[in-house]
Protein backbone atom coordinates (compact mmCIF):
# COMPACT_ATOMS: atom_id res chain seq x y z
CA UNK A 1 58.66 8.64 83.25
CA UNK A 2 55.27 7.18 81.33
CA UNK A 3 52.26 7.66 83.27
CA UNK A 4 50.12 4.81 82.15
CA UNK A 5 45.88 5.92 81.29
CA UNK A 6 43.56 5.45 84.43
CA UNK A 7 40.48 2.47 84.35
CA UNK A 8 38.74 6.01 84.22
CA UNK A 9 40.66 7.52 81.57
CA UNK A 10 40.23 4.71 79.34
CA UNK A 11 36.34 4.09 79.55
CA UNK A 12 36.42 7.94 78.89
CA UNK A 13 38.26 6.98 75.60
CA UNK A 14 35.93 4.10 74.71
CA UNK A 15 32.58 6.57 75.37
CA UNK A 16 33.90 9.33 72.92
CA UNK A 17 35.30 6.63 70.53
CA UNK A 18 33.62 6.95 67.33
CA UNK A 19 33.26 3.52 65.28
CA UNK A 20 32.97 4.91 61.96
CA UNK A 21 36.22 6.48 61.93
CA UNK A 22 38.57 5.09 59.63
CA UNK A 23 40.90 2.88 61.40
CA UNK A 24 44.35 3.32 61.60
CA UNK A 25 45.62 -0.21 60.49
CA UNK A 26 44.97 -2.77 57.80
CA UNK A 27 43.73 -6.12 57.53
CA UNK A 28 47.43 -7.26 56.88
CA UNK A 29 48.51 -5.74 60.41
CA UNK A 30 45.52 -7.71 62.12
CA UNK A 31 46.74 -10.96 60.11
CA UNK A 32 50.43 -10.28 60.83
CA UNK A 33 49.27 -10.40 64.65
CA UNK A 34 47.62 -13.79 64.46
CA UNK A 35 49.90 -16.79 65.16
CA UNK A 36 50.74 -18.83 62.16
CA UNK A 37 49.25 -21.81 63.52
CA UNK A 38 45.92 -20.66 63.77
CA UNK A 39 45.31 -20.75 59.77
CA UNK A 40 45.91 -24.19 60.19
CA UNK A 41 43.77 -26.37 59.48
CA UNK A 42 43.49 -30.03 60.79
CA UNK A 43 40.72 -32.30 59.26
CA UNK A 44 40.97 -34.93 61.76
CA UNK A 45 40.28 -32.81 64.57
CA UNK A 46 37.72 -31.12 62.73
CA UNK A 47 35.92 -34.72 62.28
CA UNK A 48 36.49 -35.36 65.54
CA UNK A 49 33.90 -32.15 66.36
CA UNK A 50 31.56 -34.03 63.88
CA UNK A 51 32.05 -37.47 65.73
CA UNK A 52 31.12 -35.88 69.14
CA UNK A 53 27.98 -34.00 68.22
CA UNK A 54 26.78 -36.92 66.34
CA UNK A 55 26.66 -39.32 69.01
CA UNK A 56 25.38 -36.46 71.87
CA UNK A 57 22.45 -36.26 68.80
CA UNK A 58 22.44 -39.90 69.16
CA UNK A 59 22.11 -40.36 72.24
CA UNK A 60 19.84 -37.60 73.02
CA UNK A 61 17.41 -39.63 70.84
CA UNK A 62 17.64 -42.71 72.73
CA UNK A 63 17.22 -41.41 75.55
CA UNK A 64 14.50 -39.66 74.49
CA UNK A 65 12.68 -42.97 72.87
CA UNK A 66 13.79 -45.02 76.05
CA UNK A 67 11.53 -42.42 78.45
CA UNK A 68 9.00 -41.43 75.78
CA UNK A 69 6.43 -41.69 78.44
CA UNK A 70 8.43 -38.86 81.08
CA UNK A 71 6.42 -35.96 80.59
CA UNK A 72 9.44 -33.57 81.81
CA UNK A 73 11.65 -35.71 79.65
CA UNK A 74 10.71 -33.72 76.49
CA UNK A 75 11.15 -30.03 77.30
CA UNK A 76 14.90 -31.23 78.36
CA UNK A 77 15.10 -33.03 75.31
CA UNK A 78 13.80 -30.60 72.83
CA UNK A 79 16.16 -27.92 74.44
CA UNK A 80 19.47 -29.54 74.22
CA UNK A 81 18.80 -31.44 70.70
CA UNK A 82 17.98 -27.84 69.34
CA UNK A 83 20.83 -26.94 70.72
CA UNK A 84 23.17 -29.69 69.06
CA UNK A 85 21.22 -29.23 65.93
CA UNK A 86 22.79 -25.96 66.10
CA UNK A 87 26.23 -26.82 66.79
CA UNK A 88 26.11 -29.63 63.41
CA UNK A 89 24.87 -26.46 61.76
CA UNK A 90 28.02 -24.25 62.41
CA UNK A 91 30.02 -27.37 61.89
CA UNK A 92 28.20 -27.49 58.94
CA UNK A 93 29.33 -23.80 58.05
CA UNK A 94 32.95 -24.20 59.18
CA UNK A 95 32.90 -26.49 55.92
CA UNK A 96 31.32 -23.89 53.45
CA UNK A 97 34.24 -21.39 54.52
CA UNK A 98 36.81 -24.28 54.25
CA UNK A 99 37.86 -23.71 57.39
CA UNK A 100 36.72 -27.23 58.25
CA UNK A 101 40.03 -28.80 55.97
CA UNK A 102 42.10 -27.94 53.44
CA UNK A 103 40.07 -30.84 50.79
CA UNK A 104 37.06 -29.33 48.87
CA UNK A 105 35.48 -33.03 48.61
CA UNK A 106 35.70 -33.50 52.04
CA UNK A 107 34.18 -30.06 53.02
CA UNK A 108 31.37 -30.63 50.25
CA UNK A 109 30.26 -34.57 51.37
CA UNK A 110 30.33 -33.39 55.25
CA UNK A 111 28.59 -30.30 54.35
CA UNK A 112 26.16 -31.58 52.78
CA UNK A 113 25.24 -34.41 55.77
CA UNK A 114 25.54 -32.25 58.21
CA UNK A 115 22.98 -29.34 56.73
CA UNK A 116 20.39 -31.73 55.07
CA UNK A 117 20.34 -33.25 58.13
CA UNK A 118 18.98 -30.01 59.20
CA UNK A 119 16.91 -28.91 56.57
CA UNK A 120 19.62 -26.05 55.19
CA UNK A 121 20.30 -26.40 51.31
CA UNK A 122 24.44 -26.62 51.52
CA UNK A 123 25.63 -25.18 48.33
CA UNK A 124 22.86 -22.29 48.78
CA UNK A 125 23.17 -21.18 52.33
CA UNK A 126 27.59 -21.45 51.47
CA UNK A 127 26.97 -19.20 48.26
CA UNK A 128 24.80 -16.21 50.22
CA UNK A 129 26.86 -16.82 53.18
CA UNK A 130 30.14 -16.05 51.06
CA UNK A 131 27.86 -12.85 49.63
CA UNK A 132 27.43 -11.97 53.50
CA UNK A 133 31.11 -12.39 54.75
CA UNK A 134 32.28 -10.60 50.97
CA UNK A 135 29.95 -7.51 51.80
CA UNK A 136 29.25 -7.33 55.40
CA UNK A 137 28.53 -4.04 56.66
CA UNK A 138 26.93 -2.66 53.11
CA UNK A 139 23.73 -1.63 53.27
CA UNK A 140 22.71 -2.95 49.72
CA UNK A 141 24.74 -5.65 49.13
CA UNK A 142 25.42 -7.19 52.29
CA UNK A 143 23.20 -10.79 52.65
CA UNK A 144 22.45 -11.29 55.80
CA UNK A 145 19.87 -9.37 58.56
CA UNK A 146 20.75 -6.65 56.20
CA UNK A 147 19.39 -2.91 57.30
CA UNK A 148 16.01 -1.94 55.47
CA UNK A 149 16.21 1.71 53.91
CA UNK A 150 13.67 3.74 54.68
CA UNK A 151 12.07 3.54 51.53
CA UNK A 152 11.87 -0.14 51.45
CA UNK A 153 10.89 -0.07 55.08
CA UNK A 154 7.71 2.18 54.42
CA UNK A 155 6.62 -0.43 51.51
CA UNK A 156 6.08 -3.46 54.01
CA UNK A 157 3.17 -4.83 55.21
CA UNK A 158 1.71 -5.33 57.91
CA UNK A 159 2.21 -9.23 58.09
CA UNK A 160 6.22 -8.65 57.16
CA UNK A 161 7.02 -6.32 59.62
CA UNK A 162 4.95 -8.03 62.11
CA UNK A 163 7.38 -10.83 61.69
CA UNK A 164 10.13 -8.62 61.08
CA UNK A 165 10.41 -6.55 64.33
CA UNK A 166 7.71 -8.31 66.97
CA UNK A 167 9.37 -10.60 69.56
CA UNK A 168 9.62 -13.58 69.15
CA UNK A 169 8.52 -14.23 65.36
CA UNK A 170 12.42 -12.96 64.48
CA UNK A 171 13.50 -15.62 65.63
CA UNK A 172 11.90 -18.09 63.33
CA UNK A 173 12.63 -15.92 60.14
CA UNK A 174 15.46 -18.14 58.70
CA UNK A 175 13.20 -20.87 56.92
CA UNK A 176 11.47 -18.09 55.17
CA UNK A 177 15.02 -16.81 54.05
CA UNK A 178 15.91 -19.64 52.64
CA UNK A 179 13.17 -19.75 50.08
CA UNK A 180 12.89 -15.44 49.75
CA UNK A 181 15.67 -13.94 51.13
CA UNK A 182 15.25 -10.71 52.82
CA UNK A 183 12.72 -7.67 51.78
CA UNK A 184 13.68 -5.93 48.71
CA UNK A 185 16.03 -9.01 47.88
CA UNK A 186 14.63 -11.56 45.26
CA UNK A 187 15.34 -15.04 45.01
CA UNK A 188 15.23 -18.07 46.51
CA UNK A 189 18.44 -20.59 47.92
CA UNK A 190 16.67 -23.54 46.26
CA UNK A 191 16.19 -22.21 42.70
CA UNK A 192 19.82 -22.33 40.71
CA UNK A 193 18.68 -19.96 38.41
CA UNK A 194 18.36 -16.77 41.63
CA UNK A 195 20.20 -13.71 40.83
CA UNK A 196 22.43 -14.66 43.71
CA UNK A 197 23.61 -17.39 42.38
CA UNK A 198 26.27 -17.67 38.75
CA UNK A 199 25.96 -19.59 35.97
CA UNK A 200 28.63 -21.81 36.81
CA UNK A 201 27.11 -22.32 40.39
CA UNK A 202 23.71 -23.73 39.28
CA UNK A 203 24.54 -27.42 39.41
CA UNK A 204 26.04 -26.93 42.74
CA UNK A 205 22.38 -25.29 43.95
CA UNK A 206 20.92 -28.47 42.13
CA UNK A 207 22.80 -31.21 44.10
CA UNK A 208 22.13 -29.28 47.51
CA UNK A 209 18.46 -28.95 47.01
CA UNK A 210 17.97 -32.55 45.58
CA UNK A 211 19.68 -33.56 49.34
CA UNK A 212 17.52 -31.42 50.53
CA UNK A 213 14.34 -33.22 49.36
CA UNK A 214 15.84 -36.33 49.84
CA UNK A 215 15.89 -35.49 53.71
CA UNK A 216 12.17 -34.42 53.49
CA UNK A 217 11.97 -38.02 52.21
CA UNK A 218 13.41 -39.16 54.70
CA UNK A 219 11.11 -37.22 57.25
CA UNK A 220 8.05 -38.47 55.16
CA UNK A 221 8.90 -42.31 55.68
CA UNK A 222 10.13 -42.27 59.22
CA UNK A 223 6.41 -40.57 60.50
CA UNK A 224 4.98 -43.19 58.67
CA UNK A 225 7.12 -45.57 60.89
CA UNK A 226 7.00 -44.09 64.23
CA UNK A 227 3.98 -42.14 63.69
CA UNK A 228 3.45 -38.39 63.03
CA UNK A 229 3.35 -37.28 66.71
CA UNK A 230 7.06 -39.07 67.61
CA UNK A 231 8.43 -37.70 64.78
CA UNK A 232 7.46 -34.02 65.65
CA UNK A 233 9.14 -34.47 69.54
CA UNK A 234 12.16 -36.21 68.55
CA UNK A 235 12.46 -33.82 65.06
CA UNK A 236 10.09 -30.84 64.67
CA UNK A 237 10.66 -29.14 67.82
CA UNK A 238 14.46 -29.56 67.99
CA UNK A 239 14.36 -28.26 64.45
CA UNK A 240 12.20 -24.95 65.81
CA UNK A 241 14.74 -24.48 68.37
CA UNK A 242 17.61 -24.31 66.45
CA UNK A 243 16.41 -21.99 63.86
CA UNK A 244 15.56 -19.93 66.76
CA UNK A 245 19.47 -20.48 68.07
CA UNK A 246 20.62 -19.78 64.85
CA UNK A 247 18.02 -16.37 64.14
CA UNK A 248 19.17 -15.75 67.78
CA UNK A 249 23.35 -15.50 67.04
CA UNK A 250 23.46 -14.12 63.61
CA UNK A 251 21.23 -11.13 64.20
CA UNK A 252 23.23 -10.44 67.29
CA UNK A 253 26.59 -10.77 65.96
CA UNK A 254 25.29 -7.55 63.82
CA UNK A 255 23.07 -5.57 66.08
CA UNK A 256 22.04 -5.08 69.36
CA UNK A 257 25.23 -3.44 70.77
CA UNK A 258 25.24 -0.85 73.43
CA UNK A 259 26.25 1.40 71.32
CA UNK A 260 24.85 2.05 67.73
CA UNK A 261 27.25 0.62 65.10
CA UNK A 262 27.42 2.22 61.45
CA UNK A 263 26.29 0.77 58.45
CA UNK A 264 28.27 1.91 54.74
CA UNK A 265 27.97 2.31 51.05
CA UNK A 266 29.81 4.32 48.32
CA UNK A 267 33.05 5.19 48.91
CA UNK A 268 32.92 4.82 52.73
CA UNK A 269 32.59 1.29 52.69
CA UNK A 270 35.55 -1.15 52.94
CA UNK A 271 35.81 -5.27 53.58
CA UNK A 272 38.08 -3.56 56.70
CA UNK A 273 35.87 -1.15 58.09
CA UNK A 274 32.36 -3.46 57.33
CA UNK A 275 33.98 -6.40 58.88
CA UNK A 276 34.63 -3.79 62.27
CA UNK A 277 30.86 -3.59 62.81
CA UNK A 278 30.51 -7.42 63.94
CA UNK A 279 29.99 -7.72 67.41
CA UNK A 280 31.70 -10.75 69.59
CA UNK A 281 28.98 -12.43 72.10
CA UNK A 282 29.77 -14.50 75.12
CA UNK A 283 26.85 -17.31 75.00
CA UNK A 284 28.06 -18.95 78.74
CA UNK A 285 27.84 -22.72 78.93
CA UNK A 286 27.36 -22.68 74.79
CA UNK A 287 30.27 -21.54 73.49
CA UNK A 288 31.94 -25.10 73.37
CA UNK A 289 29.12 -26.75 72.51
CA UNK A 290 28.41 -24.14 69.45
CA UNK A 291 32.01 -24.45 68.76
CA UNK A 292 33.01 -20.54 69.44
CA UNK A 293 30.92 -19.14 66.83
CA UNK A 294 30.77 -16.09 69.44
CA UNK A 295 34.53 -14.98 68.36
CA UNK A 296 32.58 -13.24 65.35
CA UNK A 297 34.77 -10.42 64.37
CA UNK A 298 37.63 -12.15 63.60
CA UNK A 299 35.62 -14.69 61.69
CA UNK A 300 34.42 -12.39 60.08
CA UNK A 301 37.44 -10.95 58.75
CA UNK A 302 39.29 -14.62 58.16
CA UNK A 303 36.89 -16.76 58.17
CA UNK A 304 39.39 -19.07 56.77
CA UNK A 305 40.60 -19.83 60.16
CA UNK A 306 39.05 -23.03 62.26
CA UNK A 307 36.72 -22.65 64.83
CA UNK A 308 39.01 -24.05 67.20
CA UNK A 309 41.87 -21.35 66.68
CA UNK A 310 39.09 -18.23 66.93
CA UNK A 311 39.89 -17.72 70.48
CA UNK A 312 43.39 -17.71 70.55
CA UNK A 313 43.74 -15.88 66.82
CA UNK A 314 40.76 -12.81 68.44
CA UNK A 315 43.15 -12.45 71.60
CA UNK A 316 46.21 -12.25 69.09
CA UNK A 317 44.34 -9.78 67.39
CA UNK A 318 43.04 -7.35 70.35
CA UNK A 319 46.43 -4.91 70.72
CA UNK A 320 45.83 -4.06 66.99
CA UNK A 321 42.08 -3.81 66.91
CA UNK A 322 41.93 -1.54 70.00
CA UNK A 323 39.04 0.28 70.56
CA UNK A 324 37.32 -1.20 67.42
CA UNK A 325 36.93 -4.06 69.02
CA UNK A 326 34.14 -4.55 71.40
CA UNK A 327 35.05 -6.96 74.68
CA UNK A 328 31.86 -8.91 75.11
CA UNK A 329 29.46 -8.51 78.28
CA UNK A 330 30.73 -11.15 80.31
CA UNK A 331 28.26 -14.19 80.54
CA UNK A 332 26.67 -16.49 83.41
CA UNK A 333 26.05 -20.21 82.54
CA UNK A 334 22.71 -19.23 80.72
CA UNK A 335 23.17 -15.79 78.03
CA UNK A 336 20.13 -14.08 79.57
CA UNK A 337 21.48 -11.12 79.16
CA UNK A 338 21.38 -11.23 75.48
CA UNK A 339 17.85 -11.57 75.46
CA UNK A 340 17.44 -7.32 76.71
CA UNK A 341 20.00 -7.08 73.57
CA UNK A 342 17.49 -8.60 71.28
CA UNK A 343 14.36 -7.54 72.24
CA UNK A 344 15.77 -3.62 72.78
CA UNK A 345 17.45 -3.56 68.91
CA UNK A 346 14.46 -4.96 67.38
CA UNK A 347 11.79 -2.57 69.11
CA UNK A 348 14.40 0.04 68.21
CA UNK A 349 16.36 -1.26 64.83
CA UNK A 350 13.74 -0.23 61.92
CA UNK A 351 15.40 0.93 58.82
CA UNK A 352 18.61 3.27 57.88
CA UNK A 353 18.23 6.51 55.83
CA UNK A 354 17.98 5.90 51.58
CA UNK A 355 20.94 8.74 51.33
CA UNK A 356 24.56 8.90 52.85
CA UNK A 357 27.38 7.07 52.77
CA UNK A 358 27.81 5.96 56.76
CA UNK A 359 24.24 5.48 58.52
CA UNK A 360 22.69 4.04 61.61
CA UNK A 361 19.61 2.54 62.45
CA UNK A 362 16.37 4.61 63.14
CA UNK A 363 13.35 4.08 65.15
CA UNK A 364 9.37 3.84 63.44
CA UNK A 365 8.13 5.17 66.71
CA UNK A 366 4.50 4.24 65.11
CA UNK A 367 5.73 0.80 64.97
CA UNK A 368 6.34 1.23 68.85
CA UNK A 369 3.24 3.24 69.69
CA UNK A 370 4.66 6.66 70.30
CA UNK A 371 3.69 9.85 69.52
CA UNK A 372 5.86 12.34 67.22
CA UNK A 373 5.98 15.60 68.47
């Protein structure tokens, strides 16, 4: 008769589990285990997502205008339009992966509304974001909150990893990424000529920033309609808190988990094994409204499949992921508990070794104000 494992047993088996073992199984089992009609993909319903946080933006702003004079009115405001500038944004993203429809044109023209709306240069946020997904989990080539080595690390200054690793200036990095990437990365998302970016891909980085300044216009001739101070409530702030929603999720969808995940390079790495070190996240009362980007790991690995298929394709996928993948902390209505996440990985998250082929993060226990023995 088969004795089935304990609760006991099995947490046993999760402590001792080590994450930068091989795994046993291949992206074409995981994909074999995901129902067929999760890949696809239905435009209308996608515009439908587009439809509904449009007019919650919309209204949110006339509301806002209607009880300008509500002192309390703004902080409520300024929270939830963040917020939905957020959600536009990974609506926004959905289309750079073409999970949004199966018609290029129609992913590039809502693309593009959606993230000028928002200040994000399309074409050059979808490029490096490809770059991310391509290499995630390299240390050198991966795009995105990528680990510092040690030898880059011990070349900042003090400015850069003042913003780098003290609470809360991480959280408004991503404007600064845009134009200079990461340390020890070059380039800029605006420039079509950035190493990041191919010869063939420069007119696309052309179009995307000329809608980008075209929004700034935009921005320039509405203050001089409504005045400076209106525009920066009903814009500036909601802006600040997105990019701080947006800092908030990616860096936590790669760090901050209990236990310390491996980075690779060489011969160690694989799109399999990098892919296992994203980290699912249950954001509460957000994950509708952000459209599930918390179902990360299976994004990350098919990030060709809607948003609105990532729950049911991750629970598909569980039996074959097994103890690779991680079951996220269950949430209450607010993700507070994401916050001791955060702040503990970046106090603790510094830079990974220059050498070996699977590392981890290390502490500058300067940068904290300890002692070495």
């Amino acid at each position: 008769m088969a004795v089935s494992s304990s609760p006991s047993s099995k947490k046993q088996e999760t402590i001792h589990f080590d994450p930068s073992a091989p795994p046993p199984f291949k992206v074409a089992d995981i994909r074999a285990a995901i129902p067929a009609h999760c890949w696809v993909k239905n435009p209308w319903r996608s515009l439908g997502y587009v439809l509904r946080d449009i007019l919650v933006i919309s209204s949110l702003v006339a509301i806002a205008v209607l009880f300008k004079n509500c002192s309390w009115v703004w902080p409520v405001y300024w929270v939830a339009q963040g917020t939905m500038f957020w959600a536009i944004f990974v609506l926004g993203h959905d289309c750079g992966h073409g999970s949004f429809s199966d018609i290029p044109n129609l992913n590039s023209i809502v693309g593009h509304i959606l993230h000028s709306a928002i200040l994000v240069p399309y074409h050059g946020w979808r490029i490096s974001h490809r770059t991310h997904h391509q290499n995630h989990g390299h240390v050198e080539n991966d795009e995105s909150w990528v680990p510092l080595t040690e030898k880059t690390y011990t070349k900042l200054d003090a400015p850069t990893k003042l913003l780098r690793f003290k609470v809360p200036l991480p959280l408004f990095a991503y404007p600064l990424y845009l134009w200079k990437r990461s340390p020890g990365k070059s380039g800029s998302h605006f420039n079509p000529y950035s190493d990041m970016f191919a010869p063939n891909e420069r007119g696309y980085i052309v179009t995307s920033t000329l809608c980008w300044t075209l929004m700034v216009a935009n921005l320039v001739y509405l203050s001089s309609v409504i005045g400076p101070t209106l525009l920066f409530k009903l814009y500036i702030v909601p802006y600040l808190i997105f990019v701080m929603w947006l800092d908030f999720v990616t860096y936590l969808h790669h760090h901050g988990h209990e236990q310390k995940l491996p980075w690779y390079r060489g011969k160690e790495w694989s799109y399999l094994r990098g892919g296992l070190t994203t980290v699912d996240r249950d954001y509460g009362i957000f994950n509708n409204i952000h459209h599930d980007i918390g179902t990360h790991v299976v994004h990350h690995l098919f990030p060709q499949i809607p948003h609105y298929h990532l729950i049911e394709a991750t629970n598909a996928a569980k039996p074959v992921l097994g103890n690779y993948y991680r079951e996220p902390k269950k949430s209450g209505p607010i993700p507070i508990h994401l916050i001791d996440n955060l702040v503990r990985s970046i106090k603790q998250d510094h830079y990974v070794s220059d050498s070996g082929d699977i590392v981890y993060y290390q502490t500058d226990y300067r940068m904290i104000g300890k002692k070495i023995e």
